[in-house]
PDB file of N, CA and C in Angstrom:
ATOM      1  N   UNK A   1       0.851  -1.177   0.000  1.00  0.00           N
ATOM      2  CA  UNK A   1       0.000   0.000   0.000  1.00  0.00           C
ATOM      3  C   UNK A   1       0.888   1.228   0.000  1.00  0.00           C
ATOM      4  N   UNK A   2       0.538   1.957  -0.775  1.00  0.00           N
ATOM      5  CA  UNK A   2       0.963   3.299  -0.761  1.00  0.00           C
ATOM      6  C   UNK A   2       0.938   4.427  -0.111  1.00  0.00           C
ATOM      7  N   UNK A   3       1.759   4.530   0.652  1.00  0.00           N
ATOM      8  CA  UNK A   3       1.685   6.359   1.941  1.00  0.00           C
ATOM      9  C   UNK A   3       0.874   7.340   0.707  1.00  0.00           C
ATOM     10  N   UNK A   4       0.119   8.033   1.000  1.00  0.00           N
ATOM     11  CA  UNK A   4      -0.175   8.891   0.884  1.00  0.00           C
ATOM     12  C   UNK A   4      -0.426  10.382   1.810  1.00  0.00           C
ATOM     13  N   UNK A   5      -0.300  11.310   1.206  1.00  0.00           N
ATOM     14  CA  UNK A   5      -0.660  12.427   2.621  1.00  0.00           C
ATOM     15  C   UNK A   5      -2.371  12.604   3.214  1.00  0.00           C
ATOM     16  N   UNK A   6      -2.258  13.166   3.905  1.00  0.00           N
ATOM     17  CA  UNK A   6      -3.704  13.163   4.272  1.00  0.00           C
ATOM     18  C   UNK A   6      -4.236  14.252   4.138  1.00  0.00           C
ATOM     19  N   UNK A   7      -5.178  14.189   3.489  1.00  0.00           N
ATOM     20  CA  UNK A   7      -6.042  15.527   3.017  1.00  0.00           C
ATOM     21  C   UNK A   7      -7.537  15.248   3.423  1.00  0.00           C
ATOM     22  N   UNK A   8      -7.455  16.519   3.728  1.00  0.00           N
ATOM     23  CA  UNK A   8      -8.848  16.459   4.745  1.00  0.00           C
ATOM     24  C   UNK A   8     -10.246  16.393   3.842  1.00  0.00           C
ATOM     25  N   UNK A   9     -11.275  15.882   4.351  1.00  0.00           N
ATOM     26  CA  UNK A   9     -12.141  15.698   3.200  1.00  0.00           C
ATOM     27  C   UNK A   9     -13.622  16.482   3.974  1.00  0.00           C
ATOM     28  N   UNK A  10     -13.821  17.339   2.605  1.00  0.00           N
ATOM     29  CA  UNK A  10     -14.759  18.293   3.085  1.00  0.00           C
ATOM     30  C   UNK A  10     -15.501  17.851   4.041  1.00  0.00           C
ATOM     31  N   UNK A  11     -16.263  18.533   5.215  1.00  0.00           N
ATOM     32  CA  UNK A  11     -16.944  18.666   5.935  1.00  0.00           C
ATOM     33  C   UNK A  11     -16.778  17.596   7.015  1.00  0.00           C
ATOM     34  N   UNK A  12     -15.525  16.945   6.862  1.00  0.00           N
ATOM     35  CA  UNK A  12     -15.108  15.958   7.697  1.00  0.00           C
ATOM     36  C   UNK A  12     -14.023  17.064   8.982  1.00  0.00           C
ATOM     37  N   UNK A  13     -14.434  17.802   9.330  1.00  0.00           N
ATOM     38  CA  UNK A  13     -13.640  18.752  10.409  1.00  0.00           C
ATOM     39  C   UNK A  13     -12.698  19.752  10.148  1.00  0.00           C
ATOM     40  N   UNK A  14     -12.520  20.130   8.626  1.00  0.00           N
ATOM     41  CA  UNK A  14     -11.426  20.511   7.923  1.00  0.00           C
ATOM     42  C   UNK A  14     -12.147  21.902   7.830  1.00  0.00           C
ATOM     43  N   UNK A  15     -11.195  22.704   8.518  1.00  0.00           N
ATOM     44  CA  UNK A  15     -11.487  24.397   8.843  1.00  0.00           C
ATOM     45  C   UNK A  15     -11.084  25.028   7.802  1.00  0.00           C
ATOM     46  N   UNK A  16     -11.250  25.938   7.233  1.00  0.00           N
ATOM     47  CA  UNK A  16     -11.070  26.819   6.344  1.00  0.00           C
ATOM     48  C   UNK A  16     -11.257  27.980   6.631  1.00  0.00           C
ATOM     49  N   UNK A  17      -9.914  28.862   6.462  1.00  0.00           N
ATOM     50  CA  UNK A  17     -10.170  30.370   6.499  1.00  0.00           C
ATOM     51  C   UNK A  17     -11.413  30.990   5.415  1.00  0.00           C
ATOM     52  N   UNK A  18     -12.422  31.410   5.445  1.00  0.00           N
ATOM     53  CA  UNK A  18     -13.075  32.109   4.610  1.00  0.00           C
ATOM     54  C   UNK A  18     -12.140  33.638   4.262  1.00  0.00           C
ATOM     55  N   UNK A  19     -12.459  34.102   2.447  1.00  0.00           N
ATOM     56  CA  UNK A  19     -11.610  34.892   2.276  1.00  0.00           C
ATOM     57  C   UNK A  19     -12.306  35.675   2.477  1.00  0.00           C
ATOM     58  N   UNK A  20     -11.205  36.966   2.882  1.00  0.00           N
ATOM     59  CA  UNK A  20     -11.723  38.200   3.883  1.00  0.00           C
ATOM     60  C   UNK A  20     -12.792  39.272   2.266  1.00  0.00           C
ATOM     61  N   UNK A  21     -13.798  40.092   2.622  1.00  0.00           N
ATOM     62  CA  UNK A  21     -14.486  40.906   2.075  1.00  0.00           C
ATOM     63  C   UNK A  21     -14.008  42.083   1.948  1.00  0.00           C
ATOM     64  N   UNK A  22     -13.671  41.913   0.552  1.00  0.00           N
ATOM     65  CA  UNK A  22     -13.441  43.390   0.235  1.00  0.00           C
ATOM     66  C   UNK A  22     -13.815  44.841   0.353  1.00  0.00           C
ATOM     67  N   UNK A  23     -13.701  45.463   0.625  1.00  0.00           N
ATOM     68  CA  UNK A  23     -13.830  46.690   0.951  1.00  0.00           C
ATOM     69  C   UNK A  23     -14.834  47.815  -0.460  1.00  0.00           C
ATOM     70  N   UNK A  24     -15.881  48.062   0.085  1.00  0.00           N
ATOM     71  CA  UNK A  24     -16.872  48.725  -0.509  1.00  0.00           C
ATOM     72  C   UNK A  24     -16.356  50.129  -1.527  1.00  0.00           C
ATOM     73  N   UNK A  25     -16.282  49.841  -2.534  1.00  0.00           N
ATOM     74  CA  UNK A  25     -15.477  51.118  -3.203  1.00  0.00           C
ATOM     75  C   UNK A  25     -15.978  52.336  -2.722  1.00  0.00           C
ATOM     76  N   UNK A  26     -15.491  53.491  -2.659  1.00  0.00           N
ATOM     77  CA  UNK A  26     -15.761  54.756  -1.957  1.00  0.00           C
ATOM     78  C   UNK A  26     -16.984  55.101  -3.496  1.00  0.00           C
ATOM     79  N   UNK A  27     -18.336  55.450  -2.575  1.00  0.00           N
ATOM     80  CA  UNK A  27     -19.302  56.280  -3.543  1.00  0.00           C
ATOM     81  C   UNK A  27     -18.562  57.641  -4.710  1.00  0.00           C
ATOM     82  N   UNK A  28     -19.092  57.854  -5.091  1.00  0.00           N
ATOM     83  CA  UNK A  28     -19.077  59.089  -5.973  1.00  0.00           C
ATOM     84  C   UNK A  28     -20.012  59.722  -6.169  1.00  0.00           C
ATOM     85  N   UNK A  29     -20.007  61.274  -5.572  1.00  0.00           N
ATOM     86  CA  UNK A  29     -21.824  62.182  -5.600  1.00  0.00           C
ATOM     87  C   UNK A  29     -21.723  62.188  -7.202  1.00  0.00           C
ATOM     88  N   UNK A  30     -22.778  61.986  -7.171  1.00  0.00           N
ATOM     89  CA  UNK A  30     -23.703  62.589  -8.726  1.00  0.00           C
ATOM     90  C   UNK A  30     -25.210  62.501  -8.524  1.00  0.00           C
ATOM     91  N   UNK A  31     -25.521  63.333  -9.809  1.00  0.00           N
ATOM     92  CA  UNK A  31     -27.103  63.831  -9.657  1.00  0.00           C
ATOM     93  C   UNK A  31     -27.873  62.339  -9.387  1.00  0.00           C
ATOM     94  N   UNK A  32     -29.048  62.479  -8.445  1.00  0.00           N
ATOM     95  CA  UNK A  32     -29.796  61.412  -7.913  1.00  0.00           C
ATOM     96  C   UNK A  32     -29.502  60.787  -7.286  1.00  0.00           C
ATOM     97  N   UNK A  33     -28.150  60.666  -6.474  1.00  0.00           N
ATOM     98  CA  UNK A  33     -28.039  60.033  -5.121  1.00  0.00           C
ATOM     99  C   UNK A  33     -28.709  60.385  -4.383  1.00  0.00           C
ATOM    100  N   UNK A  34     -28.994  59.532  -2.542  1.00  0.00           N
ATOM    101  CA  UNK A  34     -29.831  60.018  -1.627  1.00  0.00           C
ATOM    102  C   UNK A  34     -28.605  60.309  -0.666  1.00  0.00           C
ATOM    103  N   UNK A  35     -28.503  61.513  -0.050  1.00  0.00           N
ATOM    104  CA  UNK A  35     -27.258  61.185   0.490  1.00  0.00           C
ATOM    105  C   UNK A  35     -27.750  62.145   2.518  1.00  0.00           C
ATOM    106  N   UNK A  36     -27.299  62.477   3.637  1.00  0.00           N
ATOM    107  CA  UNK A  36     -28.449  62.669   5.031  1.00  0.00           C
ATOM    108  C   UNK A  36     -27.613  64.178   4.572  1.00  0.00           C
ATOM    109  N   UNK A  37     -28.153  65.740   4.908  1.00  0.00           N
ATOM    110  CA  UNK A  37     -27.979  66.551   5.105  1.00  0.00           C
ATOM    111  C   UNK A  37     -28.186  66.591   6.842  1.00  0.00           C
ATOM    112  N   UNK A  38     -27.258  66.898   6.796  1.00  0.00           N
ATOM    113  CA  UNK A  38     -26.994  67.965   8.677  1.00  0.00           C
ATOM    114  C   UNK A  38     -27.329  69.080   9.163  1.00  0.00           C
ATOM    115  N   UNK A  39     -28.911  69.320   9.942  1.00  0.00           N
ATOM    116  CA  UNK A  39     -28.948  70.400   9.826  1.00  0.00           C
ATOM    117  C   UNK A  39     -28.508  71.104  10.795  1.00  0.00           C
ATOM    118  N   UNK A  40     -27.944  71.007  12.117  1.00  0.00           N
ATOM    119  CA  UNK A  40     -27.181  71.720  13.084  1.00  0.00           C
ATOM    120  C   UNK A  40     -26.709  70.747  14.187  1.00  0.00           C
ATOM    121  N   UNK A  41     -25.983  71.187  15.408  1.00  0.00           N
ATOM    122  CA  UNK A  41     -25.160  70.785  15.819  1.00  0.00           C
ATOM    123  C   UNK A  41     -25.846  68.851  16.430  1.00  0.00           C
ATOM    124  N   UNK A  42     -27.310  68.948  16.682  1.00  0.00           N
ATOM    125  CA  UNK A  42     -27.603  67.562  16.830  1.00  0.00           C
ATOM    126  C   UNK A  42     -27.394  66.481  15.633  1.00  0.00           C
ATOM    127  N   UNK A  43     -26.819  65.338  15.891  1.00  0.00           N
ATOM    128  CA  UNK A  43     -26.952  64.804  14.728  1.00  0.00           C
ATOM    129  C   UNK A  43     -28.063  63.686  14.683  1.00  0.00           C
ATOM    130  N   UNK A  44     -29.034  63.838  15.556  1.00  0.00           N
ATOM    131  CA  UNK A  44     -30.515  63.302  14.979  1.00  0.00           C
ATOM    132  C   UNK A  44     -30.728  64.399  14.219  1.00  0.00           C
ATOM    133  N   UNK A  45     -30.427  65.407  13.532  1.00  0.00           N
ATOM    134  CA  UNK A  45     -31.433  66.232  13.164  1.00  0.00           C
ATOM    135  C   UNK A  45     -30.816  66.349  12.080  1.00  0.00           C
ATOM    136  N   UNK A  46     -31.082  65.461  11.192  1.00  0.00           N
ATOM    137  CA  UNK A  46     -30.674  65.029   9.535  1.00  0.00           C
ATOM    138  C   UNK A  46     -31.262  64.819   8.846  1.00  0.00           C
ATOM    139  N   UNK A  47     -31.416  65.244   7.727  1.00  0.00           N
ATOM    140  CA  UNK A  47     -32.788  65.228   6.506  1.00  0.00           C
ATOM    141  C   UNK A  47     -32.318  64.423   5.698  1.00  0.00           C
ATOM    142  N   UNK A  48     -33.167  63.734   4.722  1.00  0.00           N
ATOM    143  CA  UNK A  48     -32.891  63.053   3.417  1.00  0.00           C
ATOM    144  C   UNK A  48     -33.047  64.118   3.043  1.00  0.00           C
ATOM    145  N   UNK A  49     -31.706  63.542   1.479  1.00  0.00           N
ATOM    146  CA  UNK A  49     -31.642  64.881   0.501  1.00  0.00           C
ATOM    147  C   UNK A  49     -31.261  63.988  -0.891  1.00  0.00           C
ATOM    148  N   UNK A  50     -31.503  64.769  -2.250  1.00  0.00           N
ATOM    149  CA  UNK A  50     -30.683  64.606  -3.144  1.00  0.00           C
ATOM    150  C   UNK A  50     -30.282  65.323  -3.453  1.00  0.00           C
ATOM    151  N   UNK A  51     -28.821  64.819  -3.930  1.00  0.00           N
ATOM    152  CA  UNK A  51     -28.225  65.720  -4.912  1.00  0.00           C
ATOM    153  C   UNK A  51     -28.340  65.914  -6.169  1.00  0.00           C
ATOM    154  N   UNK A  52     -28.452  67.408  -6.648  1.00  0.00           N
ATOM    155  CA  UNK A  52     -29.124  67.661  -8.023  1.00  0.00           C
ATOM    156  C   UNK A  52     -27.974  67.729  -8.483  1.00  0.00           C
ATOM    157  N   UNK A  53     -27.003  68.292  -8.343  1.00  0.00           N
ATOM    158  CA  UNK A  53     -25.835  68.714  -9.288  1.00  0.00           C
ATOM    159  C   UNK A  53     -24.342  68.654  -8.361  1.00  0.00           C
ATOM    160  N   UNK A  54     -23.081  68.283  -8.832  1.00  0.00           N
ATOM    161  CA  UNK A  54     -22.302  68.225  -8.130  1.00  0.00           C
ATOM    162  C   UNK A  54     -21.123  69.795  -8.641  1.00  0.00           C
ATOM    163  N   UNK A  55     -20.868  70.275  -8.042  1.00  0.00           N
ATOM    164  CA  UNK A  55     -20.310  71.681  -7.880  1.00  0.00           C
ATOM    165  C   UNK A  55     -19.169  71.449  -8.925  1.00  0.00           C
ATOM    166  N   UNK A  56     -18.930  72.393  -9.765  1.00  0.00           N
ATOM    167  CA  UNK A  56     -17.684  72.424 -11.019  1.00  0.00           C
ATOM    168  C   UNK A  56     -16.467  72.050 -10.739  1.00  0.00           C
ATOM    169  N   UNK A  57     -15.671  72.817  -9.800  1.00  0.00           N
ATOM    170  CA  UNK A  57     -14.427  72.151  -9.424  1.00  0.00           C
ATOM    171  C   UNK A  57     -14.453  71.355  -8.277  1.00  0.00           C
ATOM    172  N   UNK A  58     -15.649  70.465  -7.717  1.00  0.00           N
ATOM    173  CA  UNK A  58     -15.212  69.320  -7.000  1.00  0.00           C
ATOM    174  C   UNK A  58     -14.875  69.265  -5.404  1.00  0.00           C
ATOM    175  N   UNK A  59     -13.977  70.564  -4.816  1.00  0.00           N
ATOM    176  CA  UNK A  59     -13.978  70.604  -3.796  1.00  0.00           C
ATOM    177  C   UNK A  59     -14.270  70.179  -2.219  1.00  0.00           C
ATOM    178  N   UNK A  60     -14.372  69.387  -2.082  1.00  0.00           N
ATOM    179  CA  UNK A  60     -14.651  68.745  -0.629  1.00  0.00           C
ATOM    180  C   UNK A  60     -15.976  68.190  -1.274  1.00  0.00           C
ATOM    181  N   UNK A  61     -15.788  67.464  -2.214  1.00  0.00           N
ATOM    182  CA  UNK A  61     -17.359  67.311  -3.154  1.00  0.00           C
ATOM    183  C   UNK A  61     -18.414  67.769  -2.671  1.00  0.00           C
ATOM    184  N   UNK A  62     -18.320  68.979  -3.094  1.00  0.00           N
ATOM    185  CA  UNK A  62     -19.219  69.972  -3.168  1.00  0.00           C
ATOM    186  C   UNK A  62     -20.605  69.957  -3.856  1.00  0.00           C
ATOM    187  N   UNK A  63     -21.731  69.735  -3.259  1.00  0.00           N
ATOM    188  CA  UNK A  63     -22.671  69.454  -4.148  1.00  0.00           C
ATOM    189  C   UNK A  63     -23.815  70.343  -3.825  1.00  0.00           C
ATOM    190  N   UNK A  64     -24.698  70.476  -4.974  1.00  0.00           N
ATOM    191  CA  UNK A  64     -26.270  71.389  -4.828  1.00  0.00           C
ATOM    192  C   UNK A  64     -27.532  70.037  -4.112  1.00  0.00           C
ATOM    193  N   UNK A  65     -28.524  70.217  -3.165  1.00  0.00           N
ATOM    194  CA  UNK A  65     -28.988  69.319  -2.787  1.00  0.00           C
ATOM    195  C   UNK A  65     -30.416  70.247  -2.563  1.00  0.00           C
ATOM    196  N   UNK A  66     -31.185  68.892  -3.045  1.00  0.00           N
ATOM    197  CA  UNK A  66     -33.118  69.294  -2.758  1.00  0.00           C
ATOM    198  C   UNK A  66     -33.155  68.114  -1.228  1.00  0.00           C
ATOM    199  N   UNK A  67     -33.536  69.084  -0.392  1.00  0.00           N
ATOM    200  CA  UNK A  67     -33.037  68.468   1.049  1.00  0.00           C
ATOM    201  C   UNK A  67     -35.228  68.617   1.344  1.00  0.00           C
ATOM    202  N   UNK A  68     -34.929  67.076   1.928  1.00  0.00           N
ATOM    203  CA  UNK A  68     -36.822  66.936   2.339  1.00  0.00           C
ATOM    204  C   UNK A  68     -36.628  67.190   4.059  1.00  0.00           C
ATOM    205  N   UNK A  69     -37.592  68.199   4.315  1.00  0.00           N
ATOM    206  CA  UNK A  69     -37.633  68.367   5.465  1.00  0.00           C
ATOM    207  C   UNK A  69     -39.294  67.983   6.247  1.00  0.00           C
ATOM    208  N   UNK A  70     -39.437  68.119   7.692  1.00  0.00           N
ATOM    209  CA  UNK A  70     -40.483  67.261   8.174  1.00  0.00           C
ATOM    210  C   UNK A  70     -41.582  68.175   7.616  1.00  0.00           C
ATOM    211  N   UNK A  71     -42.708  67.572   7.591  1.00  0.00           N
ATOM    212  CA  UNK A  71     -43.704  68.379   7.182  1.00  0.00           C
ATOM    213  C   UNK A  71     -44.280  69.745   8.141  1.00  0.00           C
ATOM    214  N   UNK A  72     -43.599  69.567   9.301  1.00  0.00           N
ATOM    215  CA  UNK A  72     -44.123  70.615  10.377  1.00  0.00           C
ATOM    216  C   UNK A  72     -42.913  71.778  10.246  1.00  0.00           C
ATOM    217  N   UNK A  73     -42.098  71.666   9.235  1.00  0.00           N
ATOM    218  CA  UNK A  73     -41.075  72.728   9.366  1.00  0.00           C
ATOM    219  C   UNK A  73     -41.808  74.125   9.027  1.00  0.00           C
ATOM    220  N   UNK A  74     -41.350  75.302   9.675  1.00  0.00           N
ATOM    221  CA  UNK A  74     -41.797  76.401   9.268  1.00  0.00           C
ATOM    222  C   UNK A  74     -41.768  76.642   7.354  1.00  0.00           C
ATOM    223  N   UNK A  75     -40.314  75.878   7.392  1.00  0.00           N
ATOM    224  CA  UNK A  75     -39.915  76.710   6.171  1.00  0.00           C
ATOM    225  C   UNK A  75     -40.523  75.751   4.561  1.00  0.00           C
ATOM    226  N   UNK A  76     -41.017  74.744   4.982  1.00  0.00           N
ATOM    227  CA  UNK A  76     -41.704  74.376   3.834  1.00  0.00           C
ATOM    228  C   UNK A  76     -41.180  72.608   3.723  1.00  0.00           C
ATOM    229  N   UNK A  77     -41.869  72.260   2.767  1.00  0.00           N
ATOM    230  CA  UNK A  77     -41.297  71.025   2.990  1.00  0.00           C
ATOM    231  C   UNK A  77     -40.013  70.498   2.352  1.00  0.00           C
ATOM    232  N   UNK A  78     -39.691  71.340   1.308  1.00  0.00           N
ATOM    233  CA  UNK A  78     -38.664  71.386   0.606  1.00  0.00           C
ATOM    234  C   UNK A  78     -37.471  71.949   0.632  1.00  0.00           C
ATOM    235  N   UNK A  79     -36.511  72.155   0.970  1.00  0.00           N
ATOM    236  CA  UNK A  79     -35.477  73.294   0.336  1.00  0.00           C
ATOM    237  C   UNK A  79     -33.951  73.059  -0.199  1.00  0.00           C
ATOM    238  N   UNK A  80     -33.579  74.045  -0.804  1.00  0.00           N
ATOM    239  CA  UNK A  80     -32.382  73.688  -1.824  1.00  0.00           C
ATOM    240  C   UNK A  80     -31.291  74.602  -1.028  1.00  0.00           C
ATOM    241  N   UNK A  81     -30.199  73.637  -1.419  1.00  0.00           N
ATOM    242  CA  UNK A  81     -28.790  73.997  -0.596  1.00  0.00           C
ATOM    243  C   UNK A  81     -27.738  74.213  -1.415  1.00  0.00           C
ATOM    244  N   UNK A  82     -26.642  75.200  -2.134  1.00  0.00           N
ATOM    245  CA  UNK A  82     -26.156  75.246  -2.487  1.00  0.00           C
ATOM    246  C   UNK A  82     -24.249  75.193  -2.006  1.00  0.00           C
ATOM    247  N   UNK A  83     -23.494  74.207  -2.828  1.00  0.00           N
ATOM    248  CA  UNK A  83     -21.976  74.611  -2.535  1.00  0.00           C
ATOM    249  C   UNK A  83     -22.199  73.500  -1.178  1.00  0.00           C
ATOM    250  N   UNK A  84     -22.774  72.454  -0.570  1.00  0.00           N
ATOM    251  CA  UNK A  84     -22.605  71.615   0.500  1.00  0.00           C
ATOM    252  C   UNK A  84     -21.352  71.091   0.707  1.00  0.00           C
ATOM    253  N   UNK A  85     -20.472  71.140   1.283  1.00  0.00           N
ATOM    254  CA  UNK A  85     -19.266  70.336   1.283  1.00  0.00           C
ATOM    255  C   UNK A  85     -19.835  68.777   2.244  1.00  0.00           C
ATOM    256  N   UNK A  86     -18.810  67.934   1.637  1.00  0.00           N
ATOM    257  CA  UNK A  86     -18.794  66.606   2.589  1.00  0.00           C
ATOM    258  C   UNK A  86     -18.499  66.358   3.493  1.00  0.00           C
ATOM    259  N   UNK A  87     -18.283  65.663   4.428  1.00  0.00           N
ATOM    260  CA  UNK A  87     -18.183  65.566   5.713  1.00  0.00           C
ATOM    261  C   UNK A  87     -18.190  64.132   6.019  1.00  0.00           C
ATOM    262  N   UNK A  88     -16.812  63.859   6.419  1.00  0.00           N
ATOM    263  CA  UNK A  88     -17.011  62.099   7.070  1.00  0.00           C
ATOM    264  C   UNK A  88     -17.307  62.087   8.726  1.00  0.00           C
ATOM    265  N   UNK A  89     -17.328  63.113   9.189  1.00  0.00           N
ATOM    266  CA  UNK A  89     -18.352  63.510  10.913  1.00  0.00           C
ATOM    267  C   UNK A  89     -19.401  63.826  10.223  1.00  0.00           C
ATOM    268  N   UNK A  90     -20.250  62.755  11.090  1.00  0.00           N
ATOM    269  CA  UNK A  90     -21.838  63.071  10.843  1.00  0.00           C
ATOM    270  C   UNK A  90     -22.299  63.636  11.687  1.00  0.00           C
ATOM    271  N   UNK A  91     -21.671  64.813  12.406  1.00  0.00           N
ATOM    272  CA  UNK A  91     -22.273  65.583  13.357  1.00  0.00           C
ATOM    273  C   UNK A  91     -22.002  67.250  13.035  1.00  0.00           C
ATOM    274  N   UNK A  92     -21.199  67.423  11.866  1.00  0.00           N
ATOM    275  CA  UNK A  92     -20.731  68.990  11.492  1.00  0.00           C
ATOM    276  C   UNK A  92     -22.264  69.974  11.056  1.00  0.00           C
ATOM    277  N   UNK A  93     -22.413  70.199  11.208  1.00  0.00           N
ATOM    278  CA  UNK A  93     -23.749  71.081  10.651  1.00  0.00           C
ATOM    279  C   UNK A  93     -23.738  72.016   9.130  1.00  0.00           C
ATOM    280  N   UNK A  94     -24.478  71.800   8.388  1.00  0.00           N
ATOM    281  CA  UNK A  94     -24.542  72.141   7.165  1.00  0.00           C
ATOM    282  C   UNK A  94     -23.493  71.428   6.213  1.00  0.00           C
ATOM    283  N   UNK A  95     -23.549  69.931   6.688  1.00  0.00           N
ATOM    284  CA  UNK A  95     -22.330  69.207   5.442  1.00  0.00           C
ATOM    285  C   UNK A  95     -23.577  68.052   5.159  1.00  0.00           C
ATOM    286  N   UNK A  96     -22.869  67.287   4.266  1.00  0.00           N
ATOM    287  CA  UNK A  96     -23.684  66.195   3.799  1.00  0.00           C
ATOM    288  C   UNK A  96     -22.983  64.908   4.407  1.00  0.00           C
ATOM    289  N   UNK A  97     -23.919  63.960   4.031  1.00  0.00           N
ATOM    290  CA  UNK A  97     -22.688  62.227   4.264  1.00  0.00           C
ATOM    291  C   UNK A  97     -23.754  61.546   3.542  1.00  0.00           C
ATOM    292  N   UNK A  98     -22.675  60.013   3.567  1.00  0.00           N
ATOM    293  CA  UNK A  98     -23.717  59.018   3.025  1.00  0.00           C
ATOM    294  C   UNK A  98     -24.328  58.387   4.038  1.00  0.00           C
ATOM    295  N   UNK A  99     -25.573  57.885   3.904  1.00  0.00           N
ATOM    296  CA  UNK A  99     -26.398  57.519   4.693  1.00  0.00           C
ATOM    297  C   UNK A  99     -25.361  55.980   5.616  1.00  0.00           C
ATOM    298  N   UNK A 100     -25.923  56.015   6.622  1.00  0.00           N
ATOM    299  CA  UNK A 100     -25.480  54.594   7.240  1.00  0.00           C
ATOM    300  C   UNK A 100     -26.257  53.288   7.244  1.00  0.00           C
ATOM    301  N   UNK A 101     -25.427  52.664   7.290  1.00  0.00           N
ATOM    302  CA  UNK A 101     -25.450  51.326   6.267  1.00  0.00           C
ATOM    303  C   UNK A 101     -26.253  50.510   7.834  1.00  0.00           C
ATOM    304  N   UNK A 102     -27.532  49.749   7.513  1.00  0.00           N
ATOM    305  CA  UNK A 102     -28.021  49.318   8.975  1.00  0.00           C
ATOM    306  C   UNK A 102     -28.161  47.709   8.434  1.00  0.00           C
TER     307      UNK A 102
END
């Protein structure tokens, strides 16, 4: 009889590293994303928004946004934000982010 090596046979106790998950490519704003507007220093107090247009030279991706606000707001239910910079603190007031992932 012939030595052979021993190789483990699936599901017979034979562990396997699962390969690790790659990493989510970083978004890119453009028109029709949904992305949370910040409206002051609380950060429960974040609106859905889209972005209509992303600002010419790019800047802290700078974008124009139709931001939905609650229906009891004084100022209407709608309003538009111009020049938003980004923000990876979701607590800065008057920046944008991408929504969190639940």
């Amino acid at each position: 009889m012939e030595d052979t090596p021993d190789t483990p046979t699936p599901g017979a106790g034979s562990e396997t590293t699962p390969e690790p998950i790659p990493p989510a490519p970083i978004p890119v704003p453009t028109p029709g994303r949904i992305v949370r507007f910040v409206l002051d220093d609380d950060a429960r107090s974040t609106r859905p928004a889209i972005i209509v247009s992303v600002t010419p030279d790019g800047r802290n991706n700078e974008v124009n946004l139709t931001v939905f606000m609650d229906e009891d707001d004084p100022f209407g239910i709608v309003e538009r934000y111009r020049g938003i910079p980004q923000s990876a603190d979701t607590k800065i007031p008057a920046t944008w982010h991408w929504p969190e992932r639940t």
